[in-house]
Protein backbone atom coordinates (compact mmCIF):
# COMPACT_ATOMS: atom_id res chain seq x y z
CA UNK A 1 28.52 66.16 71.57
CA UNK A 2 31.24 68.26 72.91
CA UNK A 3 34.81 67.15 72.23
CA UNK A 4 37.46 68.69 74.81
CA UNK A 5 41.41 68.34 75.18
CA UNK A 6 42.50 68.44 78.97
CA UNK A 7 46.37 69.11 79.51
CA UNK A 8 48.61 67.54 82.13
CA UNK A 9 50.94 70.57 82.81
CA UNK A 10 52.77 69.24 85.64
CA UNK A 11 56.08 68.68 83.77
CA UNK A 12 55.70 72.29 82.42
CA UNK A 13 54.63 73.47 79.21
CA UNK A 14 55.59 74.52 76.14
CA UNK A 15 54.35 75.37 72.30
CA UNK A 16 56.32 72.25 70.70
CA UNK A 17 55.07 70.05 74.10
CA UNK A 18 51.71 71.21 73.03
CA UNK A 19 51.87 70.39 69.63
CA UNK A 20 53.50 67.24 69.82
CA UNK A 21 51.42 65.84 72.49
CA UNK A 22 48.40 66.51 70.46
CA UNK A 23 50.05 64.96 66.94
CA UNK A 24 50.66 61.78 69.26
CA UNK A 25 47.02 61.52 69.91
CA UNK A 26 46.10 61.44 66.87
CA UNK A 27 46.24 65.02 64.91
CA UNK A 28 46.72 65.10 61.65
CA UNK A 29 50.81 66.18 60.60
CA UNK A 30 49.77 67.43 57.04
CA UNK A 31 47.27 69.83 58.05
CA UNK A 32 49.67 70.93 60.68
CA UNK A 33 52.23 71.71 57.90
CA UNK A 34 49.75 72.79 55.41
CA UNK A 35 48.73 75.71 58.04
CA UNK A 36 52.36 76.43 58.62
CA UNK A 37 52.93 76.67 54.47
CA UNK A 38 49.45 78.82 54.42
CA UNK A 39 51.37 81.45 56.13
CA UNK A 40 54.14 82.04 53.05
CA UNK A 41 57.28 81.72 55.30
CA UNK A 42 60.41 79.98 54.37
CA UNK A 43 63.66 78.71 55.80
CA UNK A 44 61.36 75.94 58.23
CA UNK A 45 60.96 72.10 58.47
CA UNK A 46 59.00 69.96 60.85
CA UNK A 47 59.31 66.49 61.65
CA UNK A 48 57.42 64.12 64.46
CA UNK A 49 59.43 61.62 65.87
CA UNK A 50 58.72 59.22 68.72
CA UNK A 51 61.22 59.07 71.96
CA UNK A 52 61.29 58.07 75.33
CA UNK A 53 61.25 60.14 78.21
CA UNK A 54 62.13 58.74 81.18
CA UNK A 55 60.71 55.48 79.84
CA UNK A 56 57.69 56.98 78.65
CA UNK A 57 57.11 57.14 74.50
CA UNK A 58 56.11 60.53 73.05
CA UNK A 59 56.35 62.55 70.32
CA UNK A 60 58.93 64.93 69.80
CA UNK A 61 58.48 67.83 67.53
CA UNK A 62 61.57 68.80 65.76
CA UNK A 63 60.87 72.31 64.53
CA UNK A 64 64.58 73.18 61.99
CA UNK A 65 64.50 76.96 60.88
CA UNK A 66 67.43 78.43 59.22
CA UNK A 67 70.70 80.03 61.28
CA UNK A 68 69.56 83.70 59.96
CA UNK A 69 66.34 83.36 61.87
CA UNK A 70 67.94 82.20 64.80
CA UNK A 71 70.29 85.02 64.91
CA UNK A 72 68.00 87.54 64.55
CA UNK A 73 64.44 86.21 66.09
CA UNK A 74 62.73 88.84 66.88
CA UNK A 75 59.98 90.45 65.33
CA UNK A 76 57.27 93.35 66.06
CA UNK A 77 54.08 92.31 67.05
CA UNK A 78 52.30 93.86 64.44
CA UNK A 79 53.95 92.15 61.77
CA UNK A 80 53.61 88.72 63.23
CA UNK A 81 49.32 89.72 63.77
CA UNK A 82 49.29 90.55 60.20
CA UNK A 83 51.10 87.48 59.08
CA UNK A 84 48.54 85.25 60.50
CA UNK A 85 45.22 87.56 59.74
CA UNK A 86 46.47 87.58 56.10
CA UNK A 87 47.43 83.86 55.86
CA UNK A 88 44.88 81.33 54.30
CA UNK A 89 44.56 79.41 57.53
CA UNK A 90 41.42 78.22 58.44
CA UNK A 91 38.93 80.50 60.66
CA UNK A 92 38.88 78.67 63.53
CA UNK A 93 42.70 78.13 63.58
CA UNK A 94 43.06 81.82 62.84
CA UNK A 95 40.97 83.08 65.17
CA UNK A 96 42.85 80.89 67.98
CA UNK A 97 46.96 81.60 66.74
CA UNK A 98 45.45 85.94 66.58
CA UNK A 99 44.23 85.45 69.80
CA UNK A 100 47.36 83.90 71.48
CA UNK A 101 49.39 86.31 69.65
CA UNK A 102 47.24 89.01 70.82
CA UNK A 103 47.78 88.28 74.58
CA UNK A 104 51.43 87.55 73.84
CA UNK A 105 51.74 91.34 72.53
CA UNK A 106 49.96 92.71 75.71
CA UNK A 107 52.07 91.11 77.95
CA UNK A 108 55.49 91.77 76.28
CA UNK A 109 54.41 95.48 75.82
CA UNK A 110 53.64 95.55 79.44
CA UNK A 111 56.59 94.22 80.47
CA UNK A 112 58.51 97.02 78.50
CA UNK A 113 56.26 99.76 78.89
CA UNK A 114 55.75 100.31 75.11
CA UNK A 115 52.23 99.39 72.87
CA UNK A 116 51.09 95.93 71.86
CA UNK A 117 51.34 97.59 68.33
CA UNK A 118 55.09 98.37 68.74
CA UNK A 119 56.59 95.83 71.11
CA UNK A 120 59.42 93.43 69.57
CA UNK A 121 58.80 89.81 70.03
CA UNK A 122 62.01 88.12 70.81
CA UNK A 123 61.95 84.62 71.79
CA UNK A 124 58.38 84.38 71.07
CA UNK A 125 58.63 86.34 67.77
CA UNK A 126 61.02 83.36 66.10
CA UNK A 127 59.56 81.60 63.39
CA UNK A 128 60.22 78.38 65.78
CA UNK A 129 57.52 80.35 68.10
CA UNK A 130 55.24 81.20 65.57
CA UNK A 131 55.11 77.17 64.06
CA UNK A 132 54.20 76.17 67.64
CA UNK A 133 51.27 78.40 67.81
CA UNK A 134 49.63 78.20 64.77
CA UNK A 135 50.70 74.22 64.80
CA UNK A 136 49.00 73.89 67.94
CA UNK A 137 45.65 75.62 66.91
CA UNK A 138 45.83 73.37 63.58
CA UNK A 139 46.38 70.15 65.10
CA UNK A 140 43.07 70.90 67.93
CA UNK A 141 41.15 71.96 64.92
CA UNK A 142 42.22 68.64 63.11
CA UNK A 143 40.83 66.64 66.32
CA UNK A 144 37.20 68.59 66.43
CA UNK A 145 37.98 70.03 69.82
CA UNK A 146 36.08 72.16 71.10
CA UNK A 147 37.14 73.01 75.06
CA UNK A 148 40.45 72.89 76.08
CA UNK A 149 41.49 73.13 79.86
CA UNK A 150 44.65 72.34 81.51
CA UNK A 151 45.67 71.36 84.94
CA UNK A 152 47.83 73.44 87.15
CA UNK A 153 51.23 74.53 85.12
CA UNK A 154 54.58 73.49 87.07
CA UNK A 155 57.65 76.04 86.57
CA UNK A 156 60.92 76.21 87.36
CA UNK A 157 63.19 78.42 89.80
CA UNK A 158 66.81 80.16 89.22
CA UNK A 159 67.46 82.44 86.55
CA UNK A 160 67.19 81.42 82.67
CA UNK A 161 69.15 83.22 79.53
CA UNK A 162 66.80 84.93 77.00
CA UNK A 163 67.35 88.10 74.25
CA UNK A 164 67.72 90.68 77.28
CA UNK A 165 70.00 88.73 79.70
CA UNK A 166 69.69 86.54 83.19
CA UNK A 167 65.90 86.92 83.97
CA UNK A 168 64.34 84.93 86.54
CA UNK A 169 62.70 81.42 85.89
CA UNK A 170 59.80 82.08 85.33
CA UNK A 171 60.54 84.65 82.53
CA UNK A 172 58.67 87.57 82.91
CA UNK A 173 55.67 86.77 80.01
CA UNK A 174 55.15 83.84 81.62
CA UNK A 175 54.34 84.97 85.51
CA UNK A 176 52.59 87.95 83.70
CA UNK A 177 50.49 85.48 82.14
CA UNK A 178 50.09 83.31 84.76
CA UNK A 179 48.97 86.60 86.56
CA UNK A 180 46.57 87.77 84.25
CA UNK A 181 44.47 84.50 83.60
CA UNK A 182 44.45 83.98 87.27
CA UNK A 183 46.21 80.59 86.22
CA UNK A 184 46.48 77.90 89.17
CA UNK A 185 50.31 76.92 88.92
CA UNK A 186 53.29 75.27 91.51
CA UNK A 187 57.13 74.90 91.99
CA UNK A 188 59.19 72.09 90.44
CA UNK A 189 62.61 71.87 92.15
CA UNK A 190 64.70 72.36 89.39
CA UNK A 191 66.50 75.11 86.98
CA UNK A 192 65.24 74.21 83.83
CA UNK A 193 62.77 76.64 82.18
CA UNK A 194 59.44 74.66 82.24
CA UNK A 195 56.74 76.42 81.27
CA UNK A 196 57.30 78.87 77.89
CA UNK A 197 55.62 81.67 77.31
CA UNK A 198 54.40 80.25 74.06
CA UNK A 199 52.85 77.51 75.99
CA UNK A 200 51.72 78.85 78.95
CA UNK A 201 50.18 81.27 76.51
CA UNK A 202 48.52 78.71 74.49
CA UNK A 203 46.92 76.64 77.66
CA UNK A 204 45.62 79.90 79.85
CA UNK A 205 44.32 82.18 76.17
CA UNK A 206 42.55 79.00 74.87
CA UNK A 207 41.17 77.38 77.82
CA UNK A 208 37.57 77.44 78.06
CA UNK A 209 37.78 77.01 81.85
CA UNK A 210 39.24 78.37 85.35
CA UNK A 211 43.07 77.84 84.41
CA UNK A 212 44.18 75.06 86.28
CA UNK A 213 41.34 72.41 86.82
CA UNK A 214 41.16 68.73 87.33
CA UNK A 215 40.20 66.72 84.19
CA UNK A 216 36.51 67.13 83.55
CA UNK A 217 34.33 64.27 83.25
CA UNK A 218 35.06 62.69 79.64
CA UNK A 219 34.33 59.57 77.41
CA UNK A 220 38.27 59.42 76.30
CA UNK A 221 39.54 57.91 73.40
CA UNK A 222 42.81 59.41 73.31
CA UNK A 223 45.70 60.11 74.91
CA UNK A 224 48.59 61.49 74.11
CA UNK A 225 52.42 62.92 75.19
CA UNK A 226 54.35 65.32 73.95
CA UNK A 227 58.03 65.26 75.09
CA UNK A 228 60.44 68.01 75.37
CA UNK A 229 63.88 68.06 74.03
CA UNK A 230 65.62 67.09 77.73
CA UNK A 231 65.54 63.93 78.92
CA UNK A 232 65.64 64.46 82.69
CA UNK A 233 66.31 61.11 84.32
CA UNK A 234 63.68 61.92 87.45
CA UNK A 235 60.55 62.81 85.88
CA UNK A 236 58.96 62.95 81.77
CA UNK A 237 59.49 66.06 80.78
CA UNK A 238 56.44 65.58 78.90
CA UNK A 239 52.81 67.37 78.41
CA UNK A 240 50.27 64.88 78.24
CA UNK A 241 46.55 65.48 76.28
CA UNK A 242 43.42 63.70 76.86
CA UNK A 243 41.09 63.80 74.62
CA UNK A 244 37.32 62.67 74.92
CA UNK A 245 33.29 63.48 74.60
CA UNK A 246 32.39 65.81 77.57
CA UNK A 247 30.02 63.80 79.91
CA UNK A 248 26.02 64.96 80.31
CA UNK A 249 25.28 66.90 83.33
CA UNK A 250 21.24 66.85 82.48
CA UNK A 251 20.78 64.19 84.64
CA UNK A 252 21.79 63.26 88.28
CA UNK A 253 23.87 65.30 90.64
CA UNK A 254 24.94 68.35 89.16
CA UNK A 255 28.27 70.10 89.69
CA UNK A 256 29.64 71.56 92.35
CA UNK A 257 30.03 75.50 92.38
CA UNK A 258 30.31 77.81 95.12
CA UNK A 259 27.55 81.09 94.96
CA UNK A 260 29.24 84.22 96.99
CA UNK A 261 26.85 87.57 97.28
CA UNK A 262 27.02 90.92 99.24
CA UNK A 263 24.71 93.55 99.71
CA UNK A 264 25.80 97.41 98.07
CA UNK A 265 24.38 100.22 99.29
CA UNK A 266 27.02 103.22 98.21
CA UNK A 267 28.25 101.79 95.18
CA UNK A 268 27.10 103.74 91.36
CA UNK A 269 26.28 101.99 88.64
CA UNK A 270 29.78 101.93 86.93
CA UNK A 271 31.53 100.92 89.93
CA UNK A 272 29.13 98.03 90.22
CA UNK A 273 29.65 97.29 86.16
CA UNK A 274 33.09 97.18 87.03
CA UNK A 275 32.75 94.85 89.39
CA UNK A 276 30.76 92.38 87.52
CA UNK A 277 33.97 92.55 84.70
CA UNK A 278 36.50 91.96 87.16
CA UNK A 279 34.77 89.33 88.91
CA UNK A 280 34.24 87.19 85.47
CA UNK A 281 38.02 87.83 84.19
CA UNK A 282 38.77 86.53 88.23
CA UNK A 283 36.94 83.23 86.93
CA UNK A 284 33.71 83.48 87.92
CA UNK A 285 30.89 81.04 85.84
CA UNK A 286 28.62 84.22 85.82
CA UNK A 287 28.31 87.11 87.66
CA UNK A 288 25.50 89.57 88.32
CA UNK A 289 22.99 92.36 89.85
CA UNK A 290 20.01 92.26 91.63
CA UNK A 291 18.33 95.47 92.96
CA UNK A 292 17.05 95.03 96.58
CA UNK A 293 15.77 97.30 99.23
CA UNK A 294 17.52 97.24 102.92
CA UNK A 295 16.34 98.72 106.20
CA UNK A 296 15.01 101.80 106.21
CA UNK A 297 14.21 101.91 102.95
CA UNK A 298 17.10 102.39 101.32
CA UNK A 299 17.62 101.24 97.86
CA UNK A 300 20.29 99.10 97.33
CA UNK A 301 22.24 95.98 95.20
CA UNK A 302 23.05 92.67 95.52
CA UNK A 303 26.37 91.45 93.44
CA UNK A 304 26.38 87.45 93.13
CA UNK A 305 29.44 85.40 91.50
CA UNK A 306 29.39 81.70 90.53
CA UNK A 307 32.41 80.01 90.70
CA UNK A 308 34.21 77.27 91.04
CA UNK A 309 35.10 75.72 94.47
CA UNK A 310 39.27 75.90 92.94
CA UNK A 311 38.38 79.88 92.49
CA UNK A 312 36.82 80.68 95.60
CA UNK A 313 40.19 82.92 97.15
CA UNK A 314 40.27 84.62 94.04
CA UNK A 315 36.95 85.29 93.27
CA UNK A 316 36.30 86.33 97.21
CA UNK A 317 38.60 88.55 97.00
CA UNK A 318 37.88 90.22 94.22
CA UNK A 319 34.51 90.56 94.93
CA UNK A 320 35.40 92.36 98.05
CA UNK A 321 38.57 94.59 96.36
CA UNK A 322 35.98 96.19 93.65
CA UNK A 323 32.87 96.34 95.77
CA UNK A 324 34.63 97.74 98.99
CA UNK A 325 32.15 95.62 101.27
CA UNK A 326 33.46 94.75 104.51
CA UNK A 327 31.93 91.43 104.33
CA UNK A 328 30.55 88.64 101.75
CA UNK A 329 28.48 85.30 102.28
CA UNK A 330 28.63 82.28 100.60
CA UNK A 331 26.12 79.55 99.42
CA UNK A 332 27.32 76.17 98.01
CA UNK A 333 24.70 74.87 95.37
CA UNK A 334 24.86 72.33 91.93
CA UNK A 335 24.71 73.72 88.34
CA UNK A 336 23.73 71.43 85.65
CA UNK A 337 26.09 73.19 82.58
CA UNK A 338 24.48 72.34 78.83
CA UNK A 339 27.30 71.09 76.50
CA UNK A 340 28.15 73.12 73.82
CA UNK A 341 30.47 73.75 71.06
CA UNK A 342 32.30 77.02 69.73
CA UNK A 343 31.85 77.86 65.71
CA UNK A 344 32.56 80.78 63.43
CA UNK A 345 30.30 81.76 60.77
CA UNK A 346 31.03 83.96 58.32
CA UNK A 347 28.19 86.22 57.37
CA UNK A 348 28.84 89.15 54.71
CA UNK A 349 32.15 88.67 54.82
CA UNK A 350 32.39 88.78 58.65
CA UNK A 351 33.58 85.85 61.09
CA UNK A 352 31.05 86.16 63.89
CA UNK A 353 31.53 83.78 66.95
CA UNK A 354 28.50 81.11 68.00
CA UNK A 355 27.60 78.73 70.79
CA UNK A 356 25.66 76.07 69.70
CA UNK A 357 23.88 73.94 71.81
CA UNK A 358 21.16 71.47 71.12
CA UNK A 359 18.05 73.09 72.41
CA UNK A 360 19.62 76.69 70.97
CA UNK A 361 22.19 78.61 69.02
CA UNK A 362 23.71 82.20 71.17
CA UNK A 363 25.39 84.81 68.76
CA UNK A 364 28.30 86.35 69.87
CA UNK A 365 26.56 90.20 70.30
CA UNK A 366 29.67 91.98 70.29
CA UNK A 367 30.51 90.29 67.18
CA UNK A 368 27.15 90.44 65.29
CA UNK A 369 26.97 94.58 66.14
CA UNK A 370 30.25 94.99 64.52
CA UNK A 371 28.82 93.61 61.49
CA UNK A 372 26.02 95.48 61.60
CA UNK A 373 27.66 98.47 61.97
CA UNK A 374 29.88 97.41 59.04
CA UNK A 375 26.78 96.61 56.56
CA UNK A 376 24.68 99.05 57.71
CA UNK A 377 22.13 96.11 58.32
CA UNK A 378 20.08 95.79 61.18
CA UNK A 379 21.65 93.81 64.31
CA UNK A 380 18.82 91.41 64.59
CA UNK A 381 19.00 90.41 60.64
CA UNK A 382 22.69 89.96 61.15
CA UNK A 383 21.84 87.70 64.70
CA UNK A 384 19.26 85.75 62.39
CA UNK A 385 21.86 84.64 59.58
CA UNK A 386 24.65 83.91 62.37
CA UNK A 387 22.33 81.92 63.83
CA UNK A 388 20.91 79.65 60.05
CA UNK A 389 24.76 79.73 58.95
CA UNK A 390 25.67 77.85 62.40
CA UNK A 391 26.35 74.02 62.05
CA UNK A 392 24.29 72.52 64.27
């Protein structure tokens, strides 16, 4: 059984939101603050308190550091990566703060033209910042989820004040992140700075589908809000979780995707391997080659993409930017996805990713060569104990 956390983003989004919303449905507050103590920082304290946004209760997550912090936030990337990859948080939560981190340090370095490695985390670098994240990824390990996914994020408009000045609403990180996860998001009339790049970083790095998606189809059983620190009088300026068991899709009408192709005729190899990348990091389910010959003769390829109906301008159009065809078809059809949860096993000292489903258990390859190339073992041995260590 697959348990997955889908987040209502239309008040915005933020890391406390996200925590708090997910303590109010039920995470557990000590193994938030024992992940936050794992990482051997001081000058912090965390409370949960209910409150009512515009007449709805939530939790509030009251996240005190000391004034030194607050004066001087920021902090390189590096430092912050090792921080958490040295800690003695849990694997799973580890894995998910180093990834968000990770993305957060792209971005930023982007934005100023300098490495991941060396780029200064302002805002995002605070110790505030850095209990969100690894709070967040505590509190979904405390509630067994598996899949997270999030609806479309609403921002803001105007300008907001940050470390370097007046910068438009949204901040920089956060359009660049929208940007890069191809993450569905709208307009909210208002100045305030909805969505953070904490917590747009923490929805669009962790989700396990196409950013921006309806709920999926769940047995819930719970639900609940996080607030933010405003009360604004004409909306909750709250993130909302639901929480459930993933419904079967064995049986019955399957789901609705959409199947684009096009034929390639003066396309190489790498171009084509390209494509297939850029096509999955648009979105795409799957994406994929098929050698065919054309008139004449002439030897040729056909690139498919699966996607999802919600992806279909993205996807098209990448398909068509990285394949240079002047046209593409498109097939609707049903898929019939196998649930399936997302593990790390350790194996000679190695975290190596698994999917585990009930008919099977798929080893992250990437992960398992490293290994191998580590121990000097074989890749398949190394496949063979991800695959006995997995909990199935």
């Amino acid at each position: 059984m697959t348990t997955a956390a889908w987040f209502q983003c239309s008040a915005g989004v933020a890391g406390d939101m996200t925590m708090a919303a997910l303590v109010d449905a039920g995470a557990d507050q000590f193994s938030i603050i024992n992940a936050v103590h794992s990482l051997n920082i001081d000058g912090w304290a965390i409370t949960f308190e209910a409150v009512q946004r515009c007449g709805v209760r939530s939790t509030w997550a009251n996240v005190v550091v000391d004034d030194h912090d607050h004066a001087h936030p920021h902090r390189p990337a590096r430092h912050i990566l090792d921080l958490i990859g040295s800690s003695d948080l849990s694997s799973l939560t580890r894995e998910r703060a180093l990834k968000v981190y990770q993305t957060l340090a792209e971005v930023e370095g982007a934005i100023h033209g300098v490495s991941p490695d060396d780029v200064e985390l302002h805002e995002v670098g605070a110790i505030d910042s850095i209990i969100d994240v690894v709070g967040s990824c505590a509190a979904l390990e405390s509630l067994d989820i598996d899949q997270i996914s999030h609806s479309p994020i609403g921002v803001g408009h105007g300008t907001v004040s940050t470390a370097h000045g007046q910068f438009p609403n949204p901040v920089p990180a956060v359009s660049r992140l929208l940007a890069m996860q191809h993450a569905a998001s709208f307009g909210v009339d208002t100045t305030m700075e909805l969505a953070t790049p904490t917590g747009v970083a923490l929805m669009t790095v962790l989700s396990s589908s196409p950013s921006g998606t309806a709920m999926p189809a769940m047995d819930l059983h719970a639900v609940g809000f996080g607030a933010g620190t405003a009360d604004v009088p004409s909306r909750p300026n709250v993130v909302q979780v639901v929480i459930g068991n993933l419904a079967e899709q064995t049986d019955g009408p399957g789901q609705m995707a959409i199947e684009l192709s096009v034929n390639v005729d003066d396309a190489t190899g790498e171009v084509l391997a390209d494509a297939i990348e850029q096509l999955l990091t648009a979105g795409a389910f799957d994406a994929w080659i098929t050698p065919i010959v054309m008139k004449k003769g002439r030897p040729a390829f056909t690139v498919h993409a699966l996607c999802d109906a919600a992806r279909l301008d993205v996807v098209r159009t990448t398909m068509i930017t990285h394949t240079g065809s002047l046209g593409i078809r498109a097939t609707e059809v049903q898929r019939w996805p196998q649930q399936r949860s997302e593990q790390v096993v350790i194996v000679e000292g190695h975290e190596i990713r698994v999917k585990v489903a009930e008919h099977r258990v798929k080893v992250e390859f990437d992960d398992a060569k490293a290994v191998a190339a580590a121990t000097g073992r074989p890749v398949r041995h190394i496949i063979a104990m991800a695959e006995q260590l997995a909990d199935r």
